[in-house]
PDB file of N, CA and C in Angstrom:
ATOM      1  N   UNK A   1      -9.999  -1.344   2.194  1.00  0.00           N
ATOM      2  CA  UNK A   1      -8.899  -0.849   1.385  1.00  0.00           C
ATOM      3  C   UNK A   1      -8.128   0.213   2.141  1.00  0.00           C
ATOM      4  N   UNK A   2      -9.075   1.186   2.765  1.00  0.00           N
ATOM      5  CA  UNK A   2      -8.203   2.174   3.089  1.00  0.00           C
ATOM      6  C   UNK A   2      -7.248   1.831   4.493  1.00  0.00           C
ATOM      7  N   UNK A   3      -8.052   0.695   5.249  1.00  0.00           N
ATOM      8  CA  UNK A   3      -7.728   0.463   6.711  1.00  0.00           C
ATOM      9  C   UNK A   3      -6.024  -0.475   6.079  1.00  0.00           C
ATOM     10  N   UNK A   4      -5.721  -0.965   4.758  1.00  0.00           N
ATOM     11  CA  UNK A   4      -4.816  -1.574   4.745  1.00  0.00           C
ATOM     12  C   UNK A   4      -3.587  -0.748   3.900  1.00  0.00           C
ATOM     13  N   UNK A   5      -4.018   0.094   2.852  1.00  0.00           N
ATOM     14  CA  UNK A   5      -3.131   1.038   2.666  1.00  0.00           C
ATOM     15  C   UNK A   5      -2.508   2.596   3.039  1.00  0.00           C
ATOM     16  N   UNK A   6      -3.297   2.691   4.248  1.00  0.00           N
ATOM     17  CA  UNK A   6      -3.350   4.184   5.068  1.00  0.00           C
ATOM     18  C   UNK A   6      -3.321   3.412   6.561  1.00  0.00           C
ATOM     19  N   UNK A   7      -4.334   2.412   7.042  1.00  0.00           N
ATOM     20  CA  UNK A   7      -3.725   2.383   8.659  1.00  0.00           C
ATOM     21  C   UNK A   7      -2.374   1.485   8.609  1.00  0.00           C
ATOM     22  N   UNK A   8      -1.983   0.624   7.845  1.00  0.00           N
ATOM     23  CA  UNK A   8      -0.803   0.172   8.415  1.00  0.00           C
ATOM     24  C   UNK A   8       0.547   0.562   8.196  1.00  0.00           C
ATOM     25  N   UNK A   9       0.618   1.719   7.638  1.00  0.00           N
ATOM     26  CA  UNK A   9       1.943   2.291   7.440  1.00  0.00           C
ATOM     27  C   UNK A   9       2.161   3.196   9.004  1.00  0.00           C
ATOM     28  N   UNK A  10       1.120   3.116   9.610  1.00  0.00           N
ATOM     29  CA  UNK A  10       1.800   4.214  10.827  1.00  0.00           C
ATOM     30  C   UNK A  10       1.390   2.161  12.159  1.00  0.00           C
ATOM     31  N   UNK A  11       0.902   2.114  11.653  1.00  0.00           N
ATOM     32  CA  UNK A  11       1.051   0.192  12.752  1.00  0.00           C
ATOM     33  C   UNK A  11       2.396   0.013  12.469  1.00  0.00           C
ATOM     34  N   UNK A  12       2.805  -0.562  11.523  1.00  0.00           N
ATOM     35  CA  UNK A  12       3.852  -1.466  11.140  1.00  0.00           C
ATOM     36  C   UNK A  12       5.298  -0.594  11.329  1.00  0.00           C
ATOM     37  N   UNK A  13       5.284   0.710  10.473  1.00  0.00           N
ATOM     38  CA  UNK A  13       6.093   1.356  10.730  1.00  0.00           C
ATOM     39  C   UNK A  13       7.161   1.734  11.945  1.00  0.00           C
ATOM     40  N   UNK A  14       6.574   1.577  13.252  1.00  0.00           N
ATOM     41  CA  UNK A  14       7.713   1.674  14.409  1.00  0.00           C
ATOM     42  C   UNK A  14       8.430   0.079  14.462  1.00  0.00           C
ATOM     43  N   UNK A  15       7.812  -1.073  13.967  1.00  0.00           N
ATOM     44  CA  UNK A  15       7.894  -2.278  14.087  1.00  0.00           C
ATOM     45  C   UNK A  15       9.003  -2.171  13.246  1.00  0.00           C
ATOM     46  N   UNK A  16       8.993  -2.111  12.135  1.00  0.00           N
ATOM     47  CA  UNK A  16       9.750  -2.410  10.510  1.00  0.00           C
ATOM     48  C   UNK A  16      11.412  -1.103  11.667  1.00  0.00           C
ATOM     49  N   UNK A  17      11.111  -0.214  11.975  1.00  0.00           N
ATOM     50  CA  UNK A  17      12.380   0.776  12.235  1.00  0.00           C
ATOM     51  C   UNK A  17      13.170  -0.196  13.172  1.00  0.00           C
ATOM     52  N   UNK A  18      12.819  -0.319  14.686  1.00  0.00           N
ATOM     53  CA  UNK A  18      13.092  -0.995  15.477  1.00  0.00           C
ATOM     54  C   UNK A  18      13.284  -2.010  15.421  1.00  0.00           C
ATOM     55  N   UNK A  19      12.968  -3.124  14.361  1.00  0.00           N
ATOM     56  CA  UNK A  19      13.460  -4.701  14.320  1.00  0.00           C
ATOM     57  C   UNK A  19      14.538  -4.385  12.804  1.00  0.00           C
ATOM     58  N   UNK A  20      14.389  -3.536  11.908  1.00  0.00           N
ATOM     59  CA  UNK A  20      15.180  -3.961  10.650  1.00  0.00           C
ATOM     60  C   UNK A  20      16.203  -2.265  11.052  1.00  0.00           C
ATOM     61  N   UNK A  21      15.890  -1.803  11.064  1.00  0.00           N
ATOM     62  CA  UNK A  21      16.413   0.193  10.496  1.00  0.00           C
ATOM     63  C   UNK A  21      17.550   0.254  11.605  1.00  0.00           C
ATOM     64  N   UNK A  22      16.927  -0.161  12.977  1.00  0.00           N
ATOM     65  CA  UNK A  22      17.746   0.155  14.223  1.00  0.00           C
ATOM     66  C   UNK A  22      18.527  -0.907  14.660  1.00  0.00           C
ATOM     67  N   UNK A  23      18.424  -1.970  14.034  1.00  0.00           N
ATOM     68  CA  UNK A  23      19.886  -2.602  13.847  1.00  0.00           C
ATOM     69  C   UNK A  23      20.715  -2.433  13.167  1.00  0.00           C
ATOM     70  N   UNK A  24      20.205  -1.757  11.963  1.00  0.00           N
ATOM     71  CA  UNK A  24      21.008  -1.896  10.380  1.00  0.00           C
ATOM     72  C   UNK A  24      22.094  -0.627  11.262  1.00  0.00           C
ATOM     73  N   UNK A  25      21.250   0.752  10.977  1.00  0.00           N
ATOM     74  CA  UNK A  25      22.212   1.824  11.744  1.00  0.00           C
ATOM     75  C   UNK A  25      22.009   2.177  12.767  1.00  0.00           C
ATOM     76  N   UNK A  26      23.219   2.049  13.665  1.00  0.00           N
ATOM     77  CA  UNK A  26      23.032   2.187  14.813  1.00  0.00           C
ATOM     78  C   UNK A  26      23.159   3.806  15.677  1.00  0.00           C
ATOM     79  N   UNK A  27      22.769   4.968  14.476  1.00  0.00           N
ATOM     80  CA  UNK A  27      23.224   5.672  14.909  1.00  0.00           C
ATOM     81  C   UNK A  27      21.598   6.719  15.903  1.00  0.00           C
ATOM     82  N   UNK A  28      22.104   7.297  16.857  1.00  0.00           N
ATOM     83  CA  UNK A  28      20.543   7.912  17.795  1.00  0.00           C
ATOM     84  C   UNK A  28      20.964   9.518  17.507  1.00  0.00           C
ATOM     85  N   UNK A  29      21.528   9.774  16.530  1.00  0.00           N
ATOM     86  CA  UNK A  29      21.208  11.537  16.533  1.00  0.00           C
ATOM     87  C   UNK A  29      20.145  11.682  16.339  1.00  0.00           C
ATOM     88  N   UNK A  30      19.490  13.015  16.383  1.00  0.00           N
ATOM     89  CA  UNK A  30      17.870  13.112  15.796  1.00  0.00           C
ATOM     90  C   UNK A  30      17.914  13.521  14.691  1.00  0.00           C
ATOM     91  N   UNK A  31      18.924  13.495  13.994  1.00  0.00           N
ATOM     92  CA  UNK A  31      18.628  13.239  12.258  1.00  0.00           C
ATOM     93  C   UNK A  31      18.546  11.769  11.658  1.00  0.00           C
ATOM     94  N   UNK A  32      19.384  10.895  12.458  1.00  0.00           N
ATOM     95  CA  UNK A  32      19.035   9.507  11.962  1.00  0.00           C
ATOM     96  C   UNK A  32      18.072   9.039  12.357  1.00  0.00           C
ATOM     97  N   UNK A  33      17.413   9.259  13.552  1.00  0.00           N
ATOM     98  CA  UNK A  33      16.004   8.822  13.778  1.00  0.00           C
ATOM     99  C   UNK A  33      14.822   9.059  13.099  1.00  0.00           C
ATOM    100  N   UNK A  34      15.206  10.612  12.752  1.00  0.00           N
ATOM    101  CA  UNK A  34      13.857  11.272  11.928  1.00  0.00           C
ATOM    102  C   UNK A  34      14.059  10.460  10.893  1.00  0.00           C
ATOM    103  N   UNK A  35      15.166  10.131  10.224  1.00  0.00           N
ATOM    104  CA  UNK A  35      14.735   9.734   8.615  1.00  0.00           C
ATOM    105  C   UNK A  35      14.662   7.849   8.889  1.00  0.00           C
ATOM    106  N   UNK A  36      15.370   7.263   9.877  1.00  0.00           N
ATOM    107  CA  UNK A  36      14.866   6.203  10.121  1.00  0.00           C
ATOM    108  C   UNK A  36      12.993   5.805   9.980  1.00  0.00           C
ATOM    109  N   UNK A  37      12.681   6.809  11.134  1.00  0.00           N
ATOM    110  CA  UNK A  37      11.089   7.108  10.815  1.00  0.00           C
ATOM    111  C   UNK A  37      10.503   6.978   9.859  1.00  0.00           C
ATOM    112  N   UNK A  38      10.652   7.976   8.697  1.00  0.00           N
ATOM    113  CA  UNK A  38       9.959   8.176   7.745  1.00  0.00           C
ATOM    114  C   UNK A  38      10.448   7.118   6.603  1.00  0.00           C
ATOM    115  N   UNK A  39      11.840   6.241   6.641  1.00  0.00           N
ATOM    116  CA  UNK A  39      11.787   5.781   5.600  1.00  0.00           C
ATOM    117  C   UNK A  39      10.800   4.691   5.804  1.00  0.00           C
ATOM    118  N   UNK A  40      10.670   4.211   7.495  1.00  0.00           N
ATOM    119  CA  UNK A  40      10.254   2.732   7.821  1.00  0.00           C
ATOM    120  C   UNK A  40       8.425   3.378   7.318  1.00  0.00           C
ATOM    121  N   UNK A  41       8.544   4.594   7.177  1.00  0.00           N
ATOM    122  CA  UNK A  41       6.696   4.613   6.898  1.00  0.00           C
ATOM    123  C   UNK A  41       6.710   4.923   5.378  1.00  0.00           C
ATOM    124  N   UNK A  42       7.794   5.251   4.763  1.00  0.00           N
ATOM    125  CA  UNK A  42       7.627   5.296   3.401  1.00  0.00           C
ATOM    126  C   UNK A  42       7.482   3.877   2.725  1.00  0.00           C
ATOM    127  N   UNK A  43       8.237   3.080   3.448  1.00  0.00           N
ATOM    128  CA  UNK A  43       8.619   1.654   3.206  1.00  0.00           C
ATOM    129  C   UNK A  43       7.435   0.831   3.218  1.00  0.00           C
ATOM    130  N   UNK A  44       6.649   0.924   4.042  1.00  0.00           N
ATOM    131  CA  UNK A  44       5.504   0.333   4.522  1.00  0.00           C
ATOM    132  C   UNK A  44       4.466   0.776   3.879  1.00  0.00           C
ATOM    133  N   UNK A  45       4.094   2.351   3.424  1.00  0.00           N
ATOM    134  CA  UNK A  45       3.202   2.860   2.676  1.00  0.00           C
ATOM    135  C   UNK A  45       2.997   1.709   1.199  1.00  0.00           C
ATOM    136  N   UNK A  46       4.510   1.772   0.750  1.00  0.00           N
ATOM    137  CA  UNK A  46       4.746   1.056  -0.641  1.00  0.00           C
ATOM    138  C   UNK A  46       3.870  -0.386  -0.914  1.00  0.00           C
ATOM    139  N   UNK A  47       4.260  -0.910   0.384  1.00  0.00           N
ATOM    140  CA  UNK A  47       3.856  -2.124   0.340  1.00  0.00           C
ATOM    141  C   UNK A  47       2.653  -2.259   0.784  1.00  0.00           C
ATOM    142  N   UNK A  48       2.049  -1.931   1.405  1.00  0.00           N
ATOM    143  CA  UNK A  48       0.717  -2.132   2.006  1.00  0.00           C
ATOM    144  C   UNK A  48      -0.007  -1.399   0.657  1.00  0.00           C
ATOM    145  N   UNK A  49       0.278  -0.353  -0.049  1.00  0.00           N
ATOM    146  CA  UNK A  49      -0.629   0.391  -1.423  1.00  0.00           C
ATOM    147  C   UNK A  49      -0.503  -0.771  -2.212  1.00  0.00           C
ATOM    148  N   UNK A  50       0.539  -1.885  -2.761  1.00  0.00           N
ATOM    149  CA  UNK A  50      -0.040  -3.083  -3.464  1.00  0.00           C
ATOM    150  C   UNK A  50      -0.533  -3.824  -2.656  1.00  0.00           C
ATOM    151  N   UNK A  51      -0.375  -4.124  -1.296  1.00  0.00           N
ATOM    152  CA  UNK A  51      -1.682  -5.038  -0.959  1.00  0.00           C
ATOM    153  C   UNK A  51      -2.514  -4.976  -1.062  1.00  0.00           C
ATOM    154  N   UNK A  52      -2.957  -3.326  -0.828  1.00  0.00           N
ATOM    155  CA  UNK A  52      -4.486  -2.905  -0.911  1.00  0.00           C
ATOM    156  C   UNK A  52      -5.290  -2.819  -2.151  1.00  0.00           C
ATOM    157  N   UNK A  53      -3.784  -3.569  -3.594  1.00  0.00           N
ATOM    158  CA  UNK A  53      -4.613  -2.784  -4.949  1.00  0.00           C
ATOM    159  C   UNK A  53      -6.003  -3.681  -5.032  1.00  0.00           C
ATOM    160  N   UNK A  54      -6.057  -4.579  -5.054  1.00  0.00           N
ATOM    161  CA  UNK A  54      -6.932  -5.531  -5.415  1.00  0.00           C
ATOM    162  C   UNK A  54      -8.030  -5.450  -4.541  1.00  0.00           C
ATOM    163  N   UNK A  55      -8.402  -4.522  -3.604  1.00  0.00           N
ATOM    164  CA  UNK A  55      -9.825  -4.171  -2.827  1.00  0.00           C
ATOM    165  C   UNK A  55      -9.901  -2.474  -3.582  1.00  0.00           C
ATOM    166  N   UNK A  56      -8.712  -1.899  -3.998  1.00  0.00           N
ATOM    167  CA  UNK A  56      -9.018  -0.703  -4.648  1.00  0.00           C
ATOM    168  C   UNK A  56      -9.564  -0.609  -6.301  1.00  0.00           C
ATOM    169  N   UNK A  57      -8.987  -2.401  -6.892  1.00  0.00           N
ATOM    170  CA  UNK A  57      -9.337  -2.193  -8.177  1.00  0.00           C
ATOM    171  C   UNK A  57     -10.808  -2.794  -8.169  1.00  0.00           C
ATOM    172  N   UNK A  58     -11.251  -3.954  -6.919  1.00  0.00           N
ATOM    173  CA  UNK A  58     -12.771  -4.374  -7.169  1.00  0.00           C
ATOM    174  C   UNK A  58     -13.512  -3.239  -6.548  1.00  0.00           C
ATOM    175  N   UNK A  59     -13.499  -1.789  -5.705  1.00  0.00           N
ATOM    176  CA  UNK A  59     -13.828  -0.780  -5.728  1.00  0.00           C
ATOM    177  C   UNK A  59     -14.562  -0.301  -7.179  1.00  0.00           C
ATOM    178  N   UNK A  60     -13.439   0.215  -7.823  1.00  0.00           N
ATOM    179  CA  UNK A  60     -13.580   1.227  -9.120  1.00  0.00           C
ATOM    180  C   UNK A  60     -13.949   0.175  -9.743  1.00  0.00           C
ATOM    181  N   UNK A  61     -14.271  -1.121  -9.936  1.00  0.00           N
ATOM    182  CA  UNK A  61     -14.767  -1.854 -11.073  1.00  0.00           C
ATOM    183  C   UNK A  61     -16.711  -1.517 -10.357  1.00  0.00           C
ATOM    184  N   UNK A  62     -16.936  -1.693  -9.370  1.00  0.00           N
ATOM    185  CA  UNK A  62     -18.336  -1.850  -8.750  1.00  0.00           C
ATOM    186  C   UNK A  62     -18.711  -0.626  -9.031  1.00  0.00           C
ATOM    187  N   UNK A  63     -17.733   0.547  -8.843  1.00  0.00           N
ATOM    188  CA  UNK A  63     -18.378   1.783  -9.328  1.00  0.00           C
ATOM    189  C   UNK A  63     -18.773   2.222 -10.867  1.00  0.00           C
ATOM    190  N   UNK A  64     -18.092   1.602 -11.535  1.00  0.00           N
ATOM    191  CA  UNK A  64     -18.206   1.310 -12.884  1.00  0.00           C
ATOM    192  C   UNK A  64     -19.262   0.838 -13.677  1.00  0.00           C
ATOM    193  N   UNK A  65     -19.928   0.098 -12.497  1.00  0.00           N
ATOM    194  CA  UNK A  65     -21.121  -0.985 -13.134  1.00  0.00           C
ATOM    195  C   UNK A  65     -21.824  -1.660 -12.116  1.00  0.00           C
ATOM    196  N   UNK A  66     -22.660  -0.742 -11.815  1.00  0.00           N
ATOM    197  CA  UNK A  66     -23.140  -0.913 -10.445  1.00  0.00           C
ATOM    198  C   UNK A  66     -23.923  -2.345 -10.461  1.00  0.00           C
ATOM    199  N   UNK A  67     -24.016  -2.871 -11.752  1.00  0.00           N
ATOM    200  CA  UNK A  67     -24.933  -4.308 -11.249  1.00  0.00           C
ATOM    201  C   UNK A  67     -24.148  -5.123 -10.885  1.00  0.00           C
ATOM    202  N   UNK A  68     -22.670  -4.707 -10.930  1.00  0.00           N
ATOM    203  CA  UNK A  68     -21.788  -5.955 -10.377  1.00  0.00           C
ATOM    204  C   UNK A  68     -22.487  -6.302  -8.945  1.00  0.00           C
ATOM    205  N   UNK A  69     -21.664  -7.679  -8.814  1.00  0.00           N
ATOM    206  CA  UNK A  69     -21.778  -7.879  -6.665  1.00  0.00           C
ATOM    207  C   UNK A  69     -20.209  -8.018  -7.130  1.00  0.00           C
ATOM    208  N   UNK A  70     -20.015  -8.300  -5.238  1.00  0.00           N
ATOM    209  CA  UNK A  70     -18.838  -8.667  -4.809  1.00  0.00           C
ATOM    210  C   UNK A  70     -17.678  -9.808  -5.775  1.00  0.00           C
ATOM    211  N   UNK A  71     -18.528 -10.786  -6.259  1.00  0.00           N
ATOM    212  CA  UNK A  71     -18.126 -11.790  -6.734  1.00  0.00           C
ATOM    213  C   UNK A  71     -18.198 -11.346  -8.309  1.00  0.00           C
ATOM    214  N   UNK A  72     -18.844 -10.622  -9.135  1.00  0.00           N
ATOM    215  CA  UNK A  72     -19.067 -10.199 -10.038  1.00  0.00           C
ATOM    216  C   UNK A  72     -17.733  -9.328 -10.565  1.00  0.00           C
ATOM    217  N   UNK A  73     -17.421  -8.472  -9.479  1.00  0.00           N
ATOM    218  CA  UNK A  73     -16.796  -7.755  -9.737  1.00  0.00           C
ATOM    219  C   UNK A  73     -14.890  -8.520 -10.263  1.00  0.00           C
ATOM    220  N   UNK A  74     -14.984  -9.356  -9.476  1.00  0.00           N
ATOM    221  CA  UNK A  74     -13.802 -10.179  -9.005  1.00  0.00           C
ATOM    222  C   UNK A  74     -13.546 -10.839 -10.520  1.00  0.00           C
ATOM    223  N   UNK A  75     -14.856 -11.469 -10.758  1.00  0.00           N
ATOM    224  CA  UNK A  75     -14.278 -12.239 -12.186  1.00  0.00           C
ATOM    225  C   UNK A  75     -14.278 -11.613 -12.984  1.00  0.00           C
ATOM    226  N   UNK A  76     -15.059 -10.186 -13.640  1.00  0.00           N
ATOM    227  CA  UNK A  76     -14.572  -9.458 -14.176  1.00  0.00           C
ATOM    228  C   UNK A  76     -13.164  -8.757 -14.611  1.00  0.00           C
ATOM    229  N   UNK A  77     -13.029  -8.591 -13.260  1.00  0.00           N
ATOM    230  CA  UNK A  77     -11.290  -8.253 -12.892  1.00  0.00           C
ATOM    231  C   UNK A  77     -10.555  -9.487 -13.106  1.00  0.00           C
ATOM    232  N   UNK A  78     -11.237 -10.672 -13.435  1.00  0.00           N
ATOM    233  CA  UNK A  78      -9.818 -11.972 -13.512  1.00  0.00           C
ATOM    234  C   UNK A  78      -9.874 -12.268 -14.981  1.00  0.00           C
ATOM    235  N   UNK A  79     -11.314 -11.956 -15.803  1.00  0.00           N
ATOM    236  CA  UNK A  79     -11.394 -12.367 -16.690  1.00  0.00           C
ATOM    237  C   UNK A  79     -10.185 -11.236 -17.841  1.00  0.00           C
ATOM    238  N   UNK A  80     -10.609 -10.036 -17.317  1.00  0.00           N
ATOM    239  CA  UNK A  80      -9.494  -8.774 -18.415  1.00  0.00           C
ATOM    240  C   UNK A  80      -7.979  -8.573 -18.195  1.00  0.00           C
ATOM    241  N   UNK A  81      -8.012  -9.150 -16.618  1.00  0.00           N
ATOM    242  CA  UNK A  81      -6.344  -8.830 -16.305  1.00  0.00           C
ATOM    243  C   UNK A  81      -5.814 -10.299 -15.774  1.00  0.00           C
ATOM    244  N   UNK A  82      -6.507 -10.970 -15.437  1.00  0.00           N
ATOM    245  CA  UNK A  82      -5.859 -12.277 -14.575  1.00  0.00           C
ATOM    246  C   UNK A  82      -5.102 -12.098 -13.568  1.00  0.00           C
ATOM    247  N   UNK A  83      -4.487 -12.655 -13.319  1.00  0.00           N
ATOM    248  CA  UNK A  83      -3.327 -12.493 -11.837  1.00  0.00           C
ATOM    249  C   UNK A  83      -2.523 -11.159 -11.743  1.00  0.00           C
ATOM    250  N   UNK A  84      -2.874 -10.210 -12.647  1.00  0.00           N
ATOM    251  CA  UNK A  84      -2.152  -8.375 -12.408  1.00  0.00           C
ATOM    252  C   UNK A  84      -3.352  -7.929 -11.903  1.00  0.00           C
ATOM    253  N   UNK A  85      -4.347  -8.760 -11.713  1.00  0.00           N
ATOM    254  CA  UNK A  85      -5.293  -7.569 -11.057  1.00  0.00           C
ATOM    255  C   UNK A  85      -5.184  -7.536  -9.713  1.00  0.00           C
ATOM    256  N   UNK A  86      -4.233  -8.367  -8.955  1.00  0.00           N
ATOM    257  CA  UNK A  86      -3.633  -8.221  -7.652  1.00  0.00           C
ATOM    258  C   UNK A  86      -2.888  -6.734  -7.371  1.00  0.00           C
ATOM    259  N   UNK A  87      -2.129  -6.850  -8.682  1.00  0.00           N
ATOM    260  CA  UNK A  87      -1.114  -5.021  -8.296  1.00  0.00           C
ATOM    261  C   UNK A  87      -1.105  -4.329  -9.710  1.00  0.00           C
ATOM    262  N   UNK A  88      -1.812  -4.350 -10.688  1.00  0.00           N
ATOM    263  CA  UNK A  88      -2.020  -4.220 -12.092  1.00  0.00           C
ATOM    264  C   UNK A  88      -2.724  -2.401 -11.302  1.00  0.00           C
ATOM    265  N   UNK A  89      -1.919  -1.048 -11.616  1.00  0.00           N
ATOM    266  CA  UNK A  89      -2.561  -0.030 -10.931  1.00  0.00           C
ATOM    267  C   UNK A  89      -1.740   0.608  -9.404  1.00  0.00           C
ATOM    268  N   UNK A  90      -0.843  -0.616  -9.258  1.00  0.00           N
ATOM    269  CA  UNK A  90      -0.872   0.036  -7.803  1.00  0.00           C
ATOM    270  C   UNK A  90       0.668   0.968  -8.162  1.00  0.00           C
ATOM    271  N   UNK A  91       1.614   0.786  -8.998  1.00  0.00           N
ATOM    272  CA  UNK A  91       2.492   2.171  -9.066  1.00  0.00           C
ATOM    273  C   UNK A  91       1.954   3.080  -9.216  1.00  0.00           C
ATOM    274  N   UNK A  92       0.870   3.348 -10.137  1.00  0.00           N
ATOM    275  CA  UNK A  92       0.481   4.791 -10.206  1.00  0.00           C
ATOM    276  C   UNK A  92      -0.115   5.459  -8.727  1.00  0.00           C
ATOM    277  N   UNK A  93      -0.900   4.167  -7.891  1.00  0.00           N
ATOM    278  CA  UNK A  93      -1.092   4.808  -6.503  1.00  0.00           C
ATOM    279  C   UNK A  93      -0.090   5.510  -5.630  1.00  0.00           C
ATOM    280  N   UNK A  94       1.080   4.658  -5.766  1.00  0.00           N
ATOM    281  CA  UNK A  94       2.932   4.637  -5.014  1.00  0.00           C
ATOM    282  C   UNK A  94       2.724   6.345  -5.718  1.00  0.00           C
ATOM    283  N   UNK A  95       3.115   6.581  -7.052  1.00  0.00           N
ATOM    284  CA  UNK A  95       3.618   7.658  -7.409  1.00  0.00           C
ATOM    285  C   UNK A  95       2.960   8.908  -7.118  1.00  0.00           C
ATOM    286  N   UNK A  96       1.411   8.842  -7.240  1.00  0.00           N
ATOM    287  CA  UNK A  96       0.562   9.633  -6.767  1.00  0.00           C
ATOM    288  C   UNK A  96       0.809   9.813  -5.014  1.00  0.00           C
ATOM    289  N   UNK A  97       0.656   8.794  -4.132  1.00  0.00           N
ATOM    290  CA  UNK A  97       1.237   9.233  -2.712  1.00  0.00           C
ATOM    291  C   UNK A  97       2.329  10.130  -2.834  1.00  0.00           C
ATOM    292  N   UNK A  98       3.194   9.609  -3.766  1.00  0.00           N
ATOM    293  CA  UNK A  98       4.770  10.699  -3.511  1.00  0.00           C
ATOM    294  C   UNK A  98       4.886  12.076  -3.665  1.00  0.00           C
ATOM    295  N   UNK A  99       4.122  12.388  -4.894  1.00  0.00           N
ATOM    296  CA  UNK A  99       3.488  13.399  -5.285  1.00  0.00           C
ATOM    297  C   UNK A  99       2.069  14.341  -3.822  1.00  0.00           C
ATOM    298  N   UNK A 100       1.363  13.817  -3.885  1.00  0.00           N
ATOM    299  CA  UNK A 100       0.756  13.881  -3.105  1.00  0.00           C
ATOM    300  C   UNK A 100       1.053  14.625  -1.476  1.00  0.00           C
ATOM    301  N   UNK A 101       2.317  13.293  -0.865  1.00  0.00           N
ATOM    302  CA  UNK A 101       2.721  13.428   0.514  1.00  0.00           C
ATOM    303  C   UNK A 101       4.075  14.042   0.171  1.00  0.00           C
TER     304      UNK A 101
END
């Protein structure tokens, strides 16, 4: 979970500036770069925190009830939420980072 919503915002991030940001504006002061930067890692934070919800929500379900397993946990989570338990949780993560960072 954490290697997908914390390491790939600083991976992806020079990628996402340099192929999408630094074409869009073409400008090299070091104020457009700095915020180029940070939006391409704000951008990436967003998205990679719902990829990661669904290893963060079978987390807190296993902690919940420790006799779950792996697979236990999963249908649990499909049986109460169904297909939101993919990102069912993950704005409040987004808003908490913002807050947070």
């Amino acid at each position: 979970r954490d290697v997908v919503s914390q390491g790939l915002p600083f991976v992806l991030a020079p990628k996402l500036r340099t192929g999408v940001f630094d074409k869009i504006w073409k400008s090299k002061d070091a104020g457009a770069k700095s915020l180029k930067k940070w939006v391409s890692v704000f951008t990436v934070s967003i998205i990679s925190t719902f990829a990661s919800q669904i290893f963060h929500s079978s987390q807190t379900t296993m902690q919940a009830d420790h006799s779950l397993s792996y697979k236990g946990a999963l249908e649990d989570l499909w049986n109460r939420n169904g297909k939101s338990m993919f990102y069912k949780g993950a704005e409040a993560r987004v808003a908490l980072n913002i807050v947070v960072n």
